[in-house]
PDB file of N, CA and C in Angstrom:
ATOM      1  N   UNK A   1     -26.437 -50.016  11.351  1.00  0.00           N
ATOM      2  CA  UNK A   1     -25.301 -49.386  11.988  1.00  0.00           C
ATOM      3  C   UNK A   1     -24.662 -48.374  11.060  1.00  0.00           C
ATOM      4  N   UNK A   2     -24.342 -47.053  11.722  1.00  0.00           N
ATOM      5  CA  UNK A   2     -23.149 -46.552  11.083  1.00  0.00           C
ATOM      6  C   UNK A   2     -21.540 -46.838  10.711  1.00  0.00           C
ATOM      7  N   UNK A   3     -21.455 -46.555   9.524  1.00  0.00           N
ATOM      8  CA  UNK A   3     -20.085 -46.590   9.649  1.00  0.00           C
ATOM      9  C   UNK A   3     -19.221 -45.487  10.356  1.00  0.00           C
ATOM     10  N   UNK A   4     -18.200 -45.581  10.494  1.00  0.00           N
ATOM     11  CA  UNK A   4     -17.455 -44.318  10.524  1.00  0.00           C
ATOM     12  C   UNK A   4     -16.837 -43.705   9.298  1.00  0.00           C
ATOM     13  N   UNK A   5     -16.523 -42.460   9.100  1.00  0.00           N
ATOM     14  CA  UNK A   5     -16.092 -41.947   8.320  1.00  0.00           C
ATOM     15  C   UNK A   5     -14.668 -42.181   8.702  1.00  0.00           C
ATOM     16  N   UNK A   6     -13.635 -42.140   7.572  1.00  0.00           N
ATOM     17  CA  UNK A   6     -11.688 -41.934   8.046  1.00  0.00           C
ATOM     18  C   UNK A   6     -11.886 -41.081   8.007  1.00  0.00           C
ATOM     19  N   UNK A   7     -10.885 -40.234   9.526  1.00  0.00           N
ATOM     20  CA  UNK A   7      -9.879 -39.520   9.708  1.00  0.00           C
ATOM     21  C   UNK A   7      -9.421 -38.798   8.891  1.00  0.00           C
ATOM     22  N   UNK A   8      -9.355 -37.909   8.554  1.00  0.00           N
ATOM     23  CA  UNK A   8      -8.878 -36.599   7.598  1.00  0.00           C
ATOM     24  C   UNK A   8      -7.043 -36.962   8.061  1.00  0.00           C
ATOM     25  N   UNK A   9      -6.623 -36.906   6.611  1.00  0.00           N
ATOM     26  CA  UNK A   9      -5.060 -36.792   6.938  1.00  0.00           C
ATOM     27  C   UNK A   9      -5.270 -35.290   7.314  1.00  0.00           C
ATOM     28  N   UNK A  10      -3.433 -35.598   8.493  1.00  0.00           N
ATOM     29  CA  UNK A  10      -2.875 -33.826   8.810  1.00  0.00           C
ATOM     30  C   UNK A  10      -2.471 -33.142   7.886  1.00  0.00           C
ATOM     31  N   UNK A  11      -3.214 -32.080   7.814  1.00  0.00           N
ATOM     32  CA  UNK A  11      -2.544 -30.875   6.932  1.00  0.00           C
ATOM     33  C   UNK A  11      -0.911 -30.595   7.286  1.00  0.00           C
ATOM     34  N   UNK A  12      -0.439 -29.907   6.298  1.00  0.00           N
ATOM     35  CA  UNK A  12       0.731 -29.859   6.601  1.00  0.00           C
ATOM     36  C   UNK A  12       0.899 -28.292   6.993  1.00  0.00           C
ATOM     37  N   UNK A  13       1.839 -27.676   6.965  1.00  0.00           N
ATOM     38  CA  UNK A  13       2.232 -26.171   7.469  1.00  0.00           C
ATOM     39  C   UNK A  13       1.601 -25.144   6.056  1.00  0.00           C
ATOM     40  N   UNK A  14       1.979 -25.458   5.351  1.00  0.00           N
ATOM     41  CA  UNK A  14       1.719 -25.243   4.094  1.00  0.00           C
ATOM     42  C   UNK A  14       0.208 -24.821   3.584  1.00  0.00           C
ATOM     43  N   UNK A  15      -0.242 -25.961   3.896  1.00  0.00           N
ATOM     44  CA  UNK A  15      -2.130 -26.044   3.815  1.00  0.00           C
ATOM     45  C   UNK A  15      -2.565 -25.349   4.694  1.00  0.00           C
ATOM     46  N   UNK A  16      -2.156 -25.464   5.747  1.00  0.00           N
ATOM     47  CA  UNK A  16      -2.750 -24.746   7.187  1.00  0.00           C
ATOM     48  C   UNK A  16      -2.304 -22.961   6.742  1.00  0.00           C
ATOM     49  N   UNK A  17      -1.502 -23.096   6.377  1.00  0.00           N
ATOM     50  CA  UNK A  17      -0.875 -21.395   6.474  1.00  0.00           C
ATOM     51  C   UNK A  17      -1.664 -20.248   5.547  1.00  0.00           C
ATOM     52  N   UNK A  18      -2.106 -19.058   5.757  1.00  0.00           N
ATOM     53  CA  UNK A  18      -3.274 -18.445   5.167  1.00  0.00           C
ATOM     54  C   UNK A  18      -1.977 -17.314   4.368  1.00  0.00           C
ATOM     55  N   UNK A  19      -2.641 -17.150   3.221  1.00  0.00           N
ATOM     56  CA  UNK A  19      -1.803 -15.880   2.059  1.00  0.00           C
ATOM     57  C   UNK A  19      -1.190 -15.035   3.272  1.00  0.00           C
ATOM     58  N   UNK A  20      -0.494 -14.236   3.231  1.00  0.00           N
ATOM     59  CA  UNK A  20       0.501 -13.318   3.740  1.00  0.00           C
ATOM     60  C   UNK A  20      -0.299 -11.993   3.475  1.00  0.00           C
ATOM     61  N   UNK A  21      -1.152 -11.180   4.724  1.00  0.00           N
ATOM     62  CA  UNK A  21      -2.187 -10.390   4.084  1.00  0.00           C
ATOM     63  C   UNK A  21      -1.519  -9.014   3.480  1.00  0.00           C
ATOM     64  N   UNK A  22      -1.587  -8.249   2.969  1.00  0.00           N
ATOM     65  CA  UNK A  22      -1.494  -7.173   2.097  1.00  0.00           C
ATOM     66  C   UNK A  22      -1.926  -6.250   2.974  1.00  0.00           C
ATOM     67  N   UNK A  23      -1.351  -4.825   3.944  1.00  0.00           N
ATOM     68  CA  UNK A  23      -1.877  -4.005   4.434  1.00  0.00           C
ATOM     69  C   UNK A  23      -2.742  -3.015   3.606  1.00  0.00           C
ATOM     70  N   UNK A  24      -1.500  -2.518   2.419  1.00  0.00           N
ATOM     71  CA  UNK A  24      -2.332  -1.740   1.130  1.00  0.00           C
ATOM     72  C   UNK A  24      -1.927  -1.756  -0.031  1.00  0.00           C
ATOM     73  N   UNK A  25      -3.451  -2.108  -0.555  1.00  0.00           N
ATOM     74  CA  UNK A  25      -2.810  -2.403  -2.173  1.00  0.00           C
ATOM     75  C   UNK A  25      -2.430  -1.590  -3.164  1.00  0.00           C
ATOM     76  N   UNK A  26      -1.805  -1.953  -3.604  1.00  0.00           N
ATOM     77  CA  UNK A  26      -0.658  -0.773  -4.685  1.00  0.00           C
ATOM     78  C   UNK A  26      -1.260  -1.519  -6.266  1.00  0.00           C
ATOM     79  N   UNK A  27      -1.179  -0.795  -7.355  1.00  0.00           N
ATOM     80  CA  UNK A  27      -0.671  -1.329  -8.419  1.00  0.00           C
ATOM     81  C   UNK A  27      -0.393  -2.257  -8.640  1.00  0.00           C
ATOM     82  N   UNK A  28       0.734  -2.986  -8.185  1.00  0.00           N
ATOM     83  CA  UNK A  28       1.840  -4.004  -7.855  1.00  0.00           C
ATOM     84  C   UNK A  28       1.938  -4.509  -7.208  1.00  0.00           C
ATOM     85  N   UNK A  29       2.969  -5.793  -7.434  1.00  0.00           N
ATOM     86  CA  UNK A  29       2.751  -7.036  -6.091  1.00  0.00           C
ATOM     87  C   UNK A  29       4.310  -5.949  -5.192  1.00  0.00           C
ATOM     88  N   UNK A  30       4.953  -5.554  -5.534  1.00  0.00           N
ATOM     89  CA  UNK A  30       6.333  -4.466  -5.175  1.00  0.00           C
ATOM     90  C   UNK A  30       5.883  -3.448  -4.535  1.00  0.00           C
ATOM     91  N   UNK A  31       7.034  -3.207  -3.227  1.00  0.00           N
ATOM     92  CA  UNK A  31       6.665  -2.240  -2.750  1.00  0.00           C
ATOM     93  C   UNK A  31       7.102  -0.847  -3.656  1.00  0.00           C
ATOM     94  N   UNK A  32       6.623   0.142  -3.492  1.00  0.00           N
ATOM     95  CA  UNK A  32       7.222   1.265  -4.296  1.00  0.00           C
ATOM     96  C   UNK A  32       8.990   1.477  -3.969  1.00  0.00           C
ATOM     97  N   UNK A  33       9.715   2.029  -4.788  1.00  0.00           N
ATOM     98  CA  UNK A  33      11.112   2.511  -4.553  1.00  0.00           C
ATOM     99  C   UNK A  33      10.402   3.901  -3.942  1.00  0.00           C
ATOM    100  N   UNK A  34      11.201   4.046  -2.694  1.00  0.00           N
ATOM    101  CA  UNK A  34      11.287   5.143  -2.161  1.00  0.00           C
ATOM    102  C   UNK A  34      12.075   6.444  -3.015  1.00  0.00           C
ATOM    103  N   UNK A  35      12.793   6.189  -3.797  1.00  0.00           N
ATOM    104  CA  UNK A  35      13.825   7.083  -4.680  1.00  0.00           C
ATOM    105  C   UNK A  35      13.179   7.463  -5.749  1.00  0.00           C
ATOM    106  N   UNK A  36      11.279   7.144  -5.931  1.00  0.00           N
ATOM    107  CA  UNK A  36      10.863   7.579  -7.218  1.00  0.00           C
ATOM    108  C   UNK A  36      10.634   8.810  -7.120  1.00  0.00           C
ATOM    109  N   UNK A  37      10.564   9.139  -8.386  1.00  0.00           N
ATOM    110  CA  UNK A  37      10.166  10.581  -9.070  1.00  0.00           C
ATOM    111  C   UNK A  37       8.820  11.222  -8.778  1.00  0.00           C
ATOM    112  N   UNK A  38       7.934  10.089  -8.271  1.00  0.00           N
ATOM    113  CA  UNK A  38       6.509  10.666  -8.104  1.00  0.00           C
ATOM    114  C   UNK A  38       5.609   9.000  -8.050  1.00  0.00           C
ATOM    115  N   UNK A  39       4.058   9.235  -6.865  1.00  0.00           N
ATOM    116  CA  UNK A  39       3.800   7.915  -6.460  1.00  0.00           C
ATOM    117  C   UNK A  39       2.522   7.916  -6.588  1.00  0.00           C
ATOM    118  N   UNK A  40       1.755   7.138  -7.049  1.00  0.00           N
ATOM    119  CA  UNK A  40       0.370   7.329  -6.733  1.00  0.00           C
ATOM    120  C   UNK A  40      -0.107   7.548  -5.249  1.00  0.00           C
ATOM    121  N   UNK A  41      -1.414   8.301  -5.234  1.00  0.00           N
ATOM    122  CA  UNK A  41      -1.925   8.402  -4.042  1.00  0.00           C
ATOM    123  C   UNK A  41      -1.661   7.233  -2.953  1.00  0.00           C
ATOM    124  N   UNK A  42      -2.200   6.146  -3.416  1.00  0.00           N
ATOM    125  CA  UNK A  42      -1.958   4.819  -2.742  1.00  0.00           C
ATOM    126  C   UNK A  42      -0.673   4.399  -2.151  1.00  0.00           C
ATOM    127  N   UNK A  43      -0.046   4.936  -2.789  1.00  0.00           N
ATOM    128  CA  UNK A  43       1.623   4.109  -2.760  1.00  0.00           C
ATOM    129  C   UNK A  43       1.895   4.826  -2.058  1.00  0.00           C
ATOM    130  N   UNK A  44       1.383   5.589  -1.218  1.00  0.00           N
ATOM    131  CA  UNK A  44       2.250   6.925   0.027  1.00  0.00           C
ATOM    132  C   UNK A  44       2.323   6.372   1.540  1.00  0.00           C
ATOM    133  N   UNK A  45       0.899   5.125   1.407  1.00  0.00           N
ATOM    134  CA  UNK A  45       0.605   4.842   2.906  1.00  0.00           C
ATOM    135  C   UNK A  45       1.488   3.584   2.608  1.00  0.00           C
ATOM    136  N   UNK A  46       2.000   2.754   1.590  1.00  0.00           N
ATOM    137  CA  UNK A  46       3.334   1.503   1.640  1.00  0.00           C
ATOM    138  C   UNK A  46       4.412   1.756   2.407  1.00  0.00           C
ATOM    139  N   UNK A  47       5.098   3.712   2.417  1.00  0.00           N
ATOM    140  CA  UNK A  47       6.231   3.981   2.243  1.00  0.00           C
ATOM    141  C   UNK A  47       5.918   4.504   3.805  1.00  0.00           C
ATOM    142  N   UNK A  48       5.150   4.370   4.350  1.00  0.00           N
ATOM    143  CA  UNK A  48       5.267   5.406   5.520  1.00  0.00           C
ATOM    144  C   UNK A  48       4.255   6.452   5.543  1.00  0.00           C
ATOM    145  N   UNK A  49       3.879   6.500   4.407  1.00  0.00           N
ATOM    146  CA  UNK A  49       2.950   7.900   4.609  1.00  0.00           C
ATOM    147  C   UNK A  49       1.451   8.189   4.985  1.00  0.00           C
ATOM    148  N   UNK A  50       0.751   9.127   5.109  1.00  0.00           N
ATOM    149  CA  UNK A  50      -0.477   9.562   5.545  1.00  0.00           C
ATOM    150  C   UNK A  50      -1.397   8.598   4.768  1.00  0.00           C
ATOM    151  N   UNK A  51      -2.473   8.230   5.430  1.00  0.00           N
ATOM    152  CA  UNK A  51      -3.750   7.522   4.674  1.00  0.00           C
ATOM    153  C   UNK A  51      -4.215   8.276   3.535  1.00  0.00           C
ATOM    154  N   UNK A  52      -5.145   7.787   3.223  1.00  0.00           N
ATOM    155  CA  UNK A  52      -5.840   8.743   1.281  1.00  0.00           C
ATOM    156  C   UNK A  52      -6.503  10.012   2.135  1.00  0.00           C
ATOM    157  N   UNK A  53      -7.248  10.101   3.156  1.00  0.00           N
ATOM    158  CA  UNK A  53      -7.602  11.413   3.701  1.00  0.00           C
ATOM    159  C   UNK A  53      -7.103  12.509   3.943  1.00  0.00           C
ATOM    160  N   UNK A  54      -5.678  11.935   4.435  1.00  0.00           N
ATOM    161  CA  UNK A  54      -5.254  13.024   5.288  1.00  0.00           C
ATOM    162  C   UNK A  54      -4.392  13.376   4.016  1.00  0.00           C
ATOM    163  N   UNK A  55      -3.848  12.426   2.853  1.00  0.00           N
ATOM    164  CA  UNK A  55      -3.191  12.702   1.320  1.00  0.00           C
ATOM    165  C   UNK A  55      -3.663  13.482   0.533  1.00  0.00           C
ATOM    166  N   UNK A  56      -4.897  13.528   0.496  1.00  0.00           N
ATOM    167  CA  UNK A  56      -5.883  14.297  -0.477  1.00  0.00           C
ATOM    168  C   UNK A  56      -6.121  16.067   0.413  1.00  0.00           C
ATOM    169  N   UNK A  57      -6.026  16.148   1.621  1.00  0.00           N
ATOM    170  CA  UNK A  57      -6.002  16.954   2.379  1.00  0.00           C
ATOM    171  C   UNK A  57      -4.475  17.793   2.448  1.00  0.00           C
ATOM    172  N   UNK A  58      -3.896  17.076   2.235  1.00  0.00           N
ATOM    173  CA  UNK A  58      -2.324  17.589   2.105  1.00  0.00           C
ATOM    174  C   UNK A  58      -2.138  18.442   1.040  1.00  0.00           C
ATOM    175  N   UNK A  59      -2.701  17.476  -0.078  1.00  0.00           N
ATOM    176  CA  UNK A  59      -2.602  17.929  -1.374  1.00  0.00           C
ATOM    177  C   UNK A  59      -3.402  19.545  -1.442  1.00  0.00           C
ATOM    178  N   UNK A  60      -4.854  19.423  -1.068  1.00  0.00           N
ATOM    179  CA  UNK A  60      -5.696  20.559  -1.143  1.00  0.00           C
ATOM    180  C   UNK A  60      -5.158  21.915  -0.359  1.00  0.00           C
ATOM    181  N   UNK A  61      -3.885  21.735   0.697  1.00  0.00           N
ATOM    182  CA  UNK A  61      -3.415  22.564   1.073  1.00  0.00           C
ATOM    183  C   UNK A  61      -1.831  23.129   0.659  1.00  0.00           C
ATOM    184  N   UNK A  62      -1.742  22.591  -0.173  1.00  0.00           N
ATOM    185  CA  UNK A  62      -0.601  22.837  -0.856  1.00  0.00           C
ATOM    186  C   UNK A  62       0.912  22.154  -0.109  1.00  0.00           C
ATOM    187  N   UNK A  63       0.616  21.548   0.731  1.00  0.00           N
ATOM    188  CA  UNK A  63       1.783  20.925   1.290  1.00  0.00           C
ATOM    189  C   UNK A  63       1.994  19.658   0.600  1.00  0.00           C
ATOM    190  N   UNK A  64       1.610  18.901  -0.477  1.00  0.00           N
ATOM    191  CA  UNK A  64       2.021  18.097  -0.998  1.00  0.00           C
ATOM    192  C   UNK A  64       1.943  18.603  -2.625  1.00  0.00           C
ATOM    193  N   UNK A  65       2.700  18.749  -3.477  1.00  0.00           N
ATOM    194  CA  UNK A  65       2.543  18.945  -4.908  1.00  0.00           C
ATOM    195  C   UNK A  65       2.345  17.764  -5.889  1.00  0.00           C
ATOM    196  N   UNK A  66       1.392  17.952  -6.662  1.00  0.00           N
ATOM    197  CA  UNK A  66       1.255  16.635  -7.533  1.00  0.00           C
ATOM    198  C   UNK A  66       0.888  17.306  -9.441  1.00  0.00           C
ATOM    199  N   UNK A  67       1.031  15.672  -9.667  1.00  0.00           N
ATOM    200  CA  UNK A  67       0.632  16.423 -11.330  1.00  0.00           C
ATOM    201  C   UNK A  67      -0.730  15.271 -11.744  1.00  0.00           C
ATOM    202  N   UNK A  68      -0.862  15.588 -13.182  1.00  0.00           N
ATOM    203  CA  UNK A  68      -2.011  14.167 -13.152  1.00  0.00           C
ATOM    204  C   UNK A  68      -1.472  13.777 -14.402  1.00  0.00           C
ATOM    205  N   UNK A  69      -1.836  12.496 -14.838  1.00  0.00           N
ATOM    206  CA  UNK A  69      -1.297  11.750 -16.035  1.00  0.00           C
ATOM    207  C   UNK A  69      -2.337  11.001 -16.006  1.00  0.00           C
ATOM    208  N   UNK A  70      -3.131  11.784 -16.966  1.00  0.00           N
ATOM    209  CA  UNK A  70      -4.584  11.142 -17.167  1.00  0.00           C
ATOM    210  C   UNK A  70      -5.761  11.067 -15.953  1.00  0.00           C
ATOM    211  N   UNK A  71      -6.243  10.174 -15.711  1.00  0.00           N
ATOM    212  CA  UNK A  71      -7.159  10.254 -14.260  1.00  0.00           C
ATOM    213  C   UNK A  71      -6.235  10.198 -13.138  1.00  0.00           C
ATOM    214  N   UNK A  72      -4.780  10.189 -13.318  1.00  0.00           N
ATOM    215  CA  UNK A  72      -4.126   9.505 -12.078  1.00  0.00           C
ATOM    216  C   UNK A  72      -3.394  10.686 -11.575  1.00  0.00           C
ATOM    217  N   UNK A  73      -3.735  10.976 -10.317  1.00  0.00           N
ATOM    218  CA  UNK A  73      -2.812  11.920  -9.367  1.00  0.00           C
ATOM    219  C   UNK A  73      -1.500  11.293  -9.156  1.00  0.00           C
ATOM    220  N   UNK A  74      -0.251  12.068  -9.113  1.00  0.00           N
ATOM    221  CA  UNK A  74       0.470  11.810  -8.954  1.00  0.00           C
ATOM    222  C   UNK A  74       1.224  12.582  -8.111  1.00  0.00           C
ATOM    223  N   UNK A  75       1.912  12.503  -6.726  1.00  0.00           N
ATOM    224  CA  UNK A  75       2.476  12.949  -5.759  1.00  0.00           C
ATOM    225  C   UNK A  75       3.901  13.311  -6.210  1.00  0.00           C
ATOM    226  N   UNK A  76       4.707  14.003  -6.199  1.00  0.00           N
ATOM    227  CA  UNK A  76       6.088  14.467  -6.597  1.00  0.00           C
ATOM    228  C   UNK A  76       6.824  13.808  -5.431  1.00  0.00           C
ATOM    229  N   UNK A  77       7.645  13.064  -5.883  1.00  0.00           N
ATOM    230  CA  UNK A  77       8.564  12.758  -4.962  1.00  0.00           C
ATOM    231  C   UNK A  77       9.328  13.505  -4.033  1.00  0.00           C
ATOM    232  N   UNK A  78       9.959  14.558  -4.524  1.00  0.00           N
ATOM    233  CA  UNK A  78      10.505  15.320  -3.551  1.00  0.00           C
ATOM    234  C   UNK A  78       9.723  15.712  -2.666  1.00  0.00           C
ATOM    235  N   UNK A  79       8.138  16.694  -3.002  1.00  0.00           N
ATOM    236  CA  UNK A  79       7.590  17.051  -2.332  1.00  0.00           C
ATOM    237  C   UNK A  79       7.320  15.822  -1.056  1.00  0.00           C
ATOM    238  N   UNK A  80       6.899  15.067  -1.047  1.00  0.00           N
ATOM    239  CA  UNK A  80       6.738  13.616  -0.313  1.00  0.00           C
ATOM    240  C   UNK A  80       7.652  13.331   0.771  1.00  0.00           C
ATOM    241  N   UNK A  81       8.984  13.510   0.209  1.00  0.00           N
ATOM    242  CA  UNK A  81      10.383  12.977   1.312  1.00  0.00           C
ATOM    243  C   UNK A  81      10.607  14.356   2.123  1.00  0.00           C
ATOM    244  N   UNK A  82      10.279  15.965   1.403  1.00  0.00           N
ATOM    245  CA  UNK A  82      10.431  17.096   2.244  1.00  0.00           C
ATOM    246  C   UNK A  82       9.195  16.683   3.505  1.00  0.00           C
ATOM    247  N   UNK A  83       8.066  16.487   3.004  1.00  0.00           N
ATOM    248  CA  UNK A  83       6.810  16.442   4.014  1.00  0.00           C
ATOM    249  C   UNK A  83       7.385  15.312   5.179  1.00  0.00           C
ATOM    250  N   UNK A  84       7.729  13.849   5.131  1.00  0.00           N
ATOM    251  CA  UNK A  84       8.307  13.160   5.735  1.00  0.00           C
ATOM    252  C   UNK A  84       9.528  13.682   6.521  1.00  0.00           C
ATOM    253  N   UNK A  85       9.888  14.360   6.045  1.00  0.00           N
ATOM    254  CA  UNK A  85      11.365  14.975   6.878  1.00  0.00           C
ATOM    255  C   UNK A  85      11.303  16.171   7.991  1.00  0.00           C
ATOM    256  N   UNK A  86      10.027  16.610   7.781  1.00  0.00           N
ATOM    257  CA  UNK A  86       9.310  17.280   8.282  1.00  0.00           C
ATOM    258  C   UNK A  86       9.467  18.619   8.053  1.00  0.00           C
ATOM    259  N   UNK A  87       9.850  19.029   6.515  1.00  0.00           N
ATOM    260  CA  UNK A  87      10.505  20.330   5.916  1.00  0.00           C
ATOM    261  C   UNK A  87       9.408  21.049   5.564  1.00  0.00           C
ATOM    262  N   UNK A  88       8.220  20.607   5.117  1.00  0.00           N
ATOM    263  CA  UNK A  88       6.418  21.348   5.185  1.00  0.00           C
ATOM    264  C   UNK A  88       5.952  22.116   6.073  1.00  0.00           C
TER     265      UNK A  88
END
């Protein structure tokens, strides 16, 4: 004869509940301050902004200004909140 196996205790809410997913990952576990000086590419689609395509496309047309600091593009803040405001 078989035995039976026990019953699995109930999970609780806790166990059952899956990580809190991340739409896009930044740097950081923080969302960016909207009031910065300048954002990585990435950190544009946290705040509201265009995906990396249409960012990198912005950029190549001069409607977004950036600088680099080392390999890293960097978006100018102002330029960013004018484009959002719809001043571009």
């Amino acid at each position: 004869m078989h035995q039976r196996r026990p019953k699995p205790s109930p999970l609780t809410v806790e166990e059952t509940a899956s990580p809190p997913a991340r739409l896009h990952r930044t740097h950081d576990r923080h969302a960016p301050n909207p009031h910065a000086l300048g954002y990585r590419v990435r950190e544009l689609r946290a705040l509201g902004g265009p995906g990396l395509t249409k960012t990198y496309e912005l950029i190549k047309t001069g409607r977004l200004q950036t600088t680099k600091i080392g390999a890293t593009t960097i978006v100018i803040g102002d330029s960013f909140r004018r484009l959002m405001r719809g001043e571009n």
